[in-house]
Protein backbone atom coordinates (compact mmCIF):
# COMPACT_ATOMS: atom_id res chain seq x y z
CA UNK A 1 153.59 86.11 71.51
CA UNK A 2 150.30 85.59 71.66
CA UNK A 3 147.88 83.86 68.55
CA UNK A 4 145.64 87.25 67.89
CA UNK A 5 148.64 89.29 67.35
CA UNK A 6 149.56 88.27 63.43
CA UNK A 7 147.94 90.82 62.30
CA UNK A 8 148.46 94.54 64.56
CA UNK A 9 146.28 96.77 62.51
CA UNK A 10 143.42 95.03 63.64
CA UNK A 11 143.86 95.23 67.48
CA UNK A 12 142.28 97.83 69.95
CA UNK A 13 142.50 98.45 73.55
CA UNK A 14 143.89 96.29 75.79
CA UNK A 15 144.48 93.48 73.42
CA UNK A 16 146.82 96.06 71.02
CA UNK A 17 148.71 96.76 74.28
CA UNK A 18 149.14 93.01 75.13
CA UNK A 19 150.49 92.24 71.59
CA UNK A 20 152.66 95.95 72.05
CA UNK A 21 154.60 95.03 75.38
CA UNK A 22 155.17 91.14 74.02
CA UNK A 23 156.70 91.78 70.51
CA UNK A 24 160.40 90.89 69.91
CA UNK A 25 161.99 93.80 70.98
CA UNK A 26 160.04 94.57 73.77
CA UNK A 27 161.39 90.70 74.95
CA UNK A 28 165.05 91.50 74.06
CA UNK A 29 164.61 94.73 76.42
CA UNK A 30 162.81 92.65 78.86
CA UNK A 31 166.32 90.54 78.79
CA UNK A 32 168.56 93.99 78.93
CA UNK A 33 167.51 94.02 82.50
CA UNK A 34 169.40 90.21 83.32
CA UNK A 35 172.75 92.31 81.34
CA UNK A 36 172.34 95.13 84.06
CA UNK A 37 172.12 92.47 86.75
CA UNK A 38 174.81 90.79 85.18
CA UNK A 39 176.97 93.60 85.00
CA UNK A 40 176.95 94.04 89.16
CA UNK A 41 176.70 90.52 89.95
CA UNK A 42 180.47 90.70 87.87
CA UNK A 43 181.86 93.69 88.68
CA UNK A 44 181.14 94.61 91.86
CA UNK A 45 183.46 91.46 93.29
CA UNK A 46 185.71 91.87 90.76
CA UNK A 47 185.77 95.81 91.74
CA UNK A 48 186.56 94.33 95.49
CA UNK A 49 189.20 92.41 93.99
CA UNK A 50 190.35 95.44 92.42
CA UNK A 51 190.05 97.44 95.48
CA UNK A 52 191.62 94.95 98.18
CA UNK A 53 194.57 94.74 95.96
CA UNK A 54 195.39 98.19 95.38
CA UNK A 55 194.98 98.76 99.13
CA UNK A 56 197.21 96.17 100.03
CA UNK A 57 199.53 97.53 97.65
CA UNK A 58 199.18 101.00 98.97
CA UNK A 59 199.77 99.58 102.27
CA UNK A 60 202.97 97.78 101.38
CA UNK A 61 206.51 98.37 102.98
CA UNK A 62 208.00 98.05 99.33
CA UNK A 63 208.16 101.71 97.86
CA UNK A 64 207.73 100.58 94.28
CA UNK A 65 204.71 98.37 95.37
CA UNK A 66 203.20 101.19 97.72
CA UNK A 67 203.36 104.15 95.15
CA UNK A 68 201.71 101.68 92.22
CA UNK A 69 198.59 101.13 94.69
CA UNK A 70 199.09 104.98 95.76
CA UNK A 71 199.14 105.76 92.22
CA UNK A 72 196.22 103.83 90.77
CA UNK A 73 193.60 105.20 93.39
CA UNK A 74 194.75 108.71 93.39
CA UNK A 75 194.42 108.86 89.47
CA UNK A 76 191.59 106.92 88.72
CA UNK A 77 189.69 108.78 91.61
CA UNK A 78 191.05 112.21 90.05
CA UNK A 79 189.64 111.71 86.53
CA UNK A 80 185.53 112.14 85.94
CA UNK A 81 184.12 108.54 85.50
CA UNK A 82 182.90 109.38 82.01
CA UNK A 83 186.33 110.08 80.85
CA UNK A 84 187.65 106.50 82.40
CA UNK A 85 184.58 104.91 80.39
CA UNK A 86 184.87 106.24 77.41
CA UNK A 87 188.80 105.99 77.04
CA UNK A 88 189.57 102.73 78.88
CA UNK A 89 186.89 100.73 76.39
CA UNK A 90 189.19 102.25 73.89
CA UNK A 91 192.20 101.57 75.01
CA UNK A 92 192.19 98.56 76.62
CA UNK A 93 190.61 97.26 72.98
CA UNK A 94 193.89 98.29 71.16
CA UNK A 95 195.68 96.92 73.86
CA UNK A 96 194.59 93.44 73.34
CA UNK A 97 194.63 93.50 69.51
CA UNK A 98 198.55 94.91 69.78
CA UNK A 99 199.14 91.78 71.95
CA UNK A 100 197.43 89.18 69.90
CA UNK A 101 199.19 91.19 66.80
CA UNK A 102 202.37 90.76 67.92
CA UNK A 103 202.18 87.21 68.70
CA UNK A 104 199.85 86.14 65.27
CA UNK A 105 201.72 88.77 62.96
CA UNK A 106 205.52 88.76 63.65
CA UNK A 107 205.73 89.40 59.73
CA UNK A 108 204.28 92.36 59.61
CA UNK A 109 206.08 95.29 58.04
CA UNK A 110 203.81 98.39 58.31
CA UNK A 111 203.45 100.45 61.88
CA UNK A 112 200.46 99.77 63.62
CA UNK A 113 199.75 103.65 64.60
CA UNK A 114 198.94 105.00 60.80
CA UNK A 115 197.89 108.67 61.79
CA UNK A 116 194.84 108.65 63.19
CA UNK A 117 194.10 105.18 63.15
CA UNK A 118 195.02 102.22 64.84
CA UNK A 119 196.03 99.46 62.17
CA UNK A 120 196.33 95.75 62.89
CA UNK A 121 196.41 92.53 61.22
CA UNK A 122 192.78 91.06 59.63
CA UNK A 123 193.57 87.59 62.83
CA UNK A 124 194.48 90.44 65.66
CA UNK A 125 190.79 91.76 65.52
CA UNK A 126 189.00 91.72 68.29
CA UNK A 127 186.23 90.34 67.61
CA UNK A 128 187.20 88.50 64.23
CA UNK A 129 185.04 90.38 61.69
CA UNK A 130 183.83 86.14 60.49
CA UNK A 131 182.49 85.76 64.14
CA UNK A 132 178.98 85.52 64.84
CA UNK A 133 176.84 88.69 66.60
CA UNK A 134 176.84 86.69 70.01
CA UNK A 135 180.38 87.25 70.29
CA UNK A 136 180.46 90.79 69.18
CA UNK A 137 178.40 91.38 72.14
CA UNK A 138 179.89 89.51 74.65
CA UNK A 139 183.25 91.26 73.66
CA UNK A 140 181.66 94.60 74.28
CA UNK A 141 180.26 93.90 77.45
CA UNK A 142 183.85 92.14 78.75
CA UNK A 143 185.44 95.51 78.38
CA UNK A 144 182.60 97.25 80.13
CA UNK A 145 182.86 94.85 82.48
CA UNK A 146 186.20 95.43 82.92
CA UNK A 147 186.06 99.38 82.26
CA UNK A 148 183.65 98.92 85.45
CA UNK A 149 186.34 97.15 87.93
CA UNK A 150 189.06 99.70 87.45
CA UNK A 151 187.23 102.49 88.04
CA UNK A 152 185.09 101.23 91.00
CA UNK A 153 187.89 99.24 91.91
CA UNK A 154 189.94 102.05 92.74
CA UNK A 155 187.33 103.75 94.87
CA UNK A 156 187.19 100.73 96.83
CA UNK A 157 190.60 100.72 97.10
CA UNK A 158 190.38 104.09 99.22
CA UNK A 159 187.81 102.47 101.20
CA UNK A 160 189.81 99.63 102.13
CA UNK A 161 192.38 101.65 102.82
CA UNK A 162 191.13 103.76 105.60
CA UNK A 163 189.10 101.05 106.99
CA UNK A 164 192.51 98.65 107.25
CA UNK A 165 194.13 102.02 108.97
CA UNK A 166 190.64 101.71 111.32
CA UNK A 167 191.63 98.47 112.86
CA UNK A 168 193.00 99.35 116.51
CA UNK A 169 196.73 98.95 116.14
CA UNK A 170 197.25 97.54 119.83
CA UNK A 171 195.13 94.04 118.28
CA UNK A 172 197.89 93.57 115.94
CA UNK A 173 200.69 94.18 118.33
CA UNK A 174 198.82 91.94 120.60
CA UNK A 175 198.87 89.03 117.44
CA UNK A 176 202.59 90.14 117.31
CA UNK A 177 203.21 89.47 120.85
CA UNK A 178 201.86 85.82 120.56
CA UNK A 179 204.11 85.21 117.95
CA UNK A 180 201.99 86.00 114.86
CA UNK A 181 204.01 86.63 111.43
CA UNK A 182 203.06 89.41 109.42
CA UNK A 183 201.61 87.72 106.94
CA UNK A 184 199.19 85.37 109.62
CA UNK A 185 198.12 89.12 111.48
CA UNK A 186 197.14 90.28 108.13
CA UNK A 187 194.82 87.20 107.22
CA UNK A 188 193.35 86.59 110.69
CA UNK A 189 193.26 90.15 112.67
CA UNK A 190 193.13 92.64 109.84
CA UNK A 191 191.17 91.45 107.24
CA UNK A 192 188.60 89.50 109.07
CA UNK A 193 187.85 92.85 111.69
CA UNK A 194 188.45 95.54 108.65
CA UNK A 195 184.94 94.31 107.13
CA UNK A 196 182.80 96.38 109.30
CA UNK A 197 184.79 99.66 109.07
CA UNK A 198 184.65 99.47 105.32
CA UNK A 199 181.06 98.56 105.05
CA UNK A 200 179.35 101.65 105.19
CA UNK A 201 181.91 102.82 102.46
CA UNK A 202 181.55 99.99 100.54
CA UNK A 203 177.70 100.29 100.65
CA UNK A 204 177.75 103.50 99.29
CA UNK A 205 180.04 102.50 95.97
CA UNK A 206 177.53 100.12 95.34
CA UNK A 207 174.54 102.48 94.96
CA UNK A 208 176.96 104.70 92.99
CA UNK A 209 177.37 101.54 91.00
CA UNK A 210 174.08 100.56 90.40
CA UNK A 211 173.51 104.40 89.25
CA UNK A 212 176.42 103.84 87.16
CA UNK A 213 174.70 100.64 85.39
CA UNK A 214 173.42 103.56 82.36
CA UNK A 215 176.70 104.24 81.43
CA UNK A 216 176.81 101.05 79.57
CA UNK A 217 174.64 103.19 76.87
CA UNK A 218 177.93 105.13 75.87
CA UNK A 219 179.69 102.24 75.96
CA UNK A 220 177.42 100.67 72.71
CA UNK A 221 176.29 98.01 75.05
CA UNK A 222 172.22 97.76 74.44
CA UNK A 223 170.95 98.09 77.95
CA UNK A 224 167.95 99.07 79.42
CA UNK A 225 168.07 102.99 78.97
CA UNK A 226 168.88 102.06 74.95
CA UNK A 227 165.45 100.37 74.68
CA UNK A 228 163.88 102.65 76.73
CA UNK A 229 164.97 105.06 74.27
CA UNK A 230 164.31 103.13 71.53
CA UNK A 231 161.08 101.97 71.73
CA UNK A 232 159.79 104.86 73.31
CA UNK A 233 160.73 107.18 71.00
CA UNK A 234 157.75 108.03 68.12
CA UNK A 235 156.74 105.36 65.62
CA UNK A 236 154.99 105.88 62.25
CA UNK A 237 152.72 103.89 59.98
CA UNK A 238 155.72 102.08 58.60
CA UNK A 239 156.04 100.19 62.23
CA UNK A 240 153.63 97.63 63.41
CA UNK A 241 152.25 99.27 66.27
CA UNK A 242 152.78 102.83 65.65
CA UNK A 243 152.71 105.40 68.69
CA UNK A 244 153.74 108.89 69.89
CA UNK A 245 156.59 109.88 71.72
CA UNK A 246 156.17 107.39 74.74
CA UNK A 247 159.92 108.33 75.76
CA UNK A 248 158.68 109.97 79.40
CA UNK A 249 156.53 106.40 80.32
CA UNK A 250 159.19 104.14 79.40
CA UNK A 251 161.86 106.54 81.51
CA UNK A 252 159.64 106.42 84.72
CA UNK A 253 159.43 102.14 84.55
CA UNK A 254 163.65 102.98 84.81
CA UNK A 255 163.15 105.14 87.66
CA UNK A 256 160.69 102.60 89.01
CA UNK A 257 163.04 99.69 88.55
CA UNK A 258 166.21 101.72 89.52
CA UNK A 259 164.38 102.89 92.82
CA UNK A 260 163.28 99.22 93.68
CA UNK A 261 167.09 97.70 93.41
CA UNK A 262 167.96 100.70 95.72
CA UNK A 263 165.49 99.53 98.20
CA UNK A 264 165.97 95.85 97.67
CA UNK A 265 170.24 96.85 97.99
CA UNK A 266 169.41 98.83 101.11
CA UNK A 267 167.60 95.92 103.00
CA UNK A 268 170.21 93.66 102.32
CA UNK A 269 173.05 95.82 103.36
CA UNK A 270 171.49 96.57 106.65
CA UNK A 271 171.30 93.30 107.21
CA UNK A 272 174.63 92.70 106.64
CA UNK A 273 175.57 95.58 108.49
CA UNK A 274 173.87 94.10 111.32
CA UNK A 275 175.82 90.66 111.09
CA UNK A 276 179.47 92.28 110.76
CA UNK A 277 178.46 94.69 113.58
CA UNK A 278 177.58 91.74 116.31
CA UNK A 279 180.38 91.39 119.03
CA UNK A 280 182.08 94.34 117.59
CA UNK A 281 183.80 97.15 119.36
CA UNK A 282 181.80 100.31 117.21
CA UNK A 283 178.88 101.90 118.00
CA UNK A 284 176.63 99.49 115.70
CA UNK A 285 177.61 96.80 117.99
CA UNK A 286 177.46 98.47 121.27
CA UNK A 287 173.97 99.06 120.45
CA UNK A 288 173.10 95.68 120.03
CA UNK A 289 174.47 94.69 123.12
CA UNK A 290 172.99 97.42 124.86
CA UNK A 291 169.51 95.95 122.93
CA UNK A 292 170.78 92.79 124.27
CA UNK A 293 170.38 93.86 127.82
């Protein structure tokens, strides 16, 4: 990055740490921390999405409906995380490859499941194999992303749940009573008053989500804790600035940045806990009013 740093063998000091931190891959680390960022500024609305479906479903007065939202919270919650990540990128990969193959390849004459492996057509692949590396990566982190949603999705599901079974029941039979539908007590008395009963919940699957954000290492995605691995592990003379093991400084800047989003997450949810809370009937919003006076 900087002029003095053609030639690392002849650095010292400060000036060989300068040229260290500002090499290439130190800048494509630097720019693992925007995928992290990127990965909750997608998922975790996505995960609501997710979530306020499957407790609608689960809600539902249609069996069929109410056991598939029933269903997908009480198994996805019931399986370790780890085993969700590391199946679901697999699956849901063969999934859309047997989909494109059955559309692109409607000639094909040899079963797709070949033993152990899972055999498509050379224009099913996911990614193409003639596509650039951009679009390898992209790929992989769409199916985290979406590996992500389900999981956390269903967890907010069971938060939603409970905190749309929180609302008191006499405010919708007082919307029924003035003539509300169903449908018009859902949108205006349940959802908007469900928000502040779910919020604590909800804040809590986020910091389980932002301590989730290293899983994207198993999932081949090149993150922050790859690099921090990478890098800091020990480099010989054949590198351009060799070091020792460095793995333990490059871990604590992770706990360092992990521990700042916490706080930064923490501020922001009070806040918002604050604003929900106003004017409500819970003990957050008594004790503004009783502030108030």
């Amino acid at each position: 990055m900087f002029g003095y740093c053609t030639d690392p063998s002849a650095l010292e000091g400060l000036a060989w740490l300068a040229c260290y931190l500002t090499n290439g891959k130190h800048l494509t680390a630097y720019a693992s921390i925007g995928t992290v960022l990127l990965l909750l500024a997608i998922t975790a609305p996505t995960a609501l999405t997710f979530g306020f479906v499957g407790a609608s479903a689960a809600r539902s007065r249609i069996a069929p409906l109410r056991w598939l939202g029933q269903g997908y919270t009480s198994i996805v919650r019931g399986v370790p995380d780890i085993v969700f990540f590391l199946f679901f990128v697999i699956a849901l990969d063969q999934a859309f490859e047997w989909m494109r193959h059955q559309v692109l390849c409607p000639d094909w004459n040899q079963p797709v499941r070949q033993g152990n492996d899972f055999v498509v057509c050379a224009a099913a692949k996911l990614p193409l194999s003639t596509s650039p590396q951009w679009i390898h990566e992209v790929y992989g982190f769409f199916l985290a992303v979406l590996t992500f949603a389900i999981v956390f999705g269903a967890f907010a599901a069971n938060v939603l749940f409970g905190a749309m079974r929180a609302v008191p029941k006499a405010q919708l039979e007082t919307a029924e009573a003035y003539g509300m539908t169903e449908r018009q007590t859902f949108w205006r008395i349940l959802v908007p008053q469900m928000w502040v009963f779910a919020l604590p919940g909800l804040s809590n699957l986020w910091m389980i989500l932002v301590k989730a954000t290293p899983l994207l290492f198993l999932l081949g995605v090149e993150d922050i804790v790859y690099w921090a691995r990478e890098l800091g592990g020990t480099k010989g003379r054949i590198f351009d600035y060799p070091h020792p093991d460095w793995r333990l400084w490059y871990f604590l800047a992770l706990l360092v940045f992990y521990l700042s989003l916490t706080q930064v997450s923490e501020v922001v949810l009070a806040r918002l806990t604050r604003k929900l809370s106003r004017g409500q009937a819970t003990f957050a919003g008594e004790a503004q009013r009783k502030a108030a006076t």
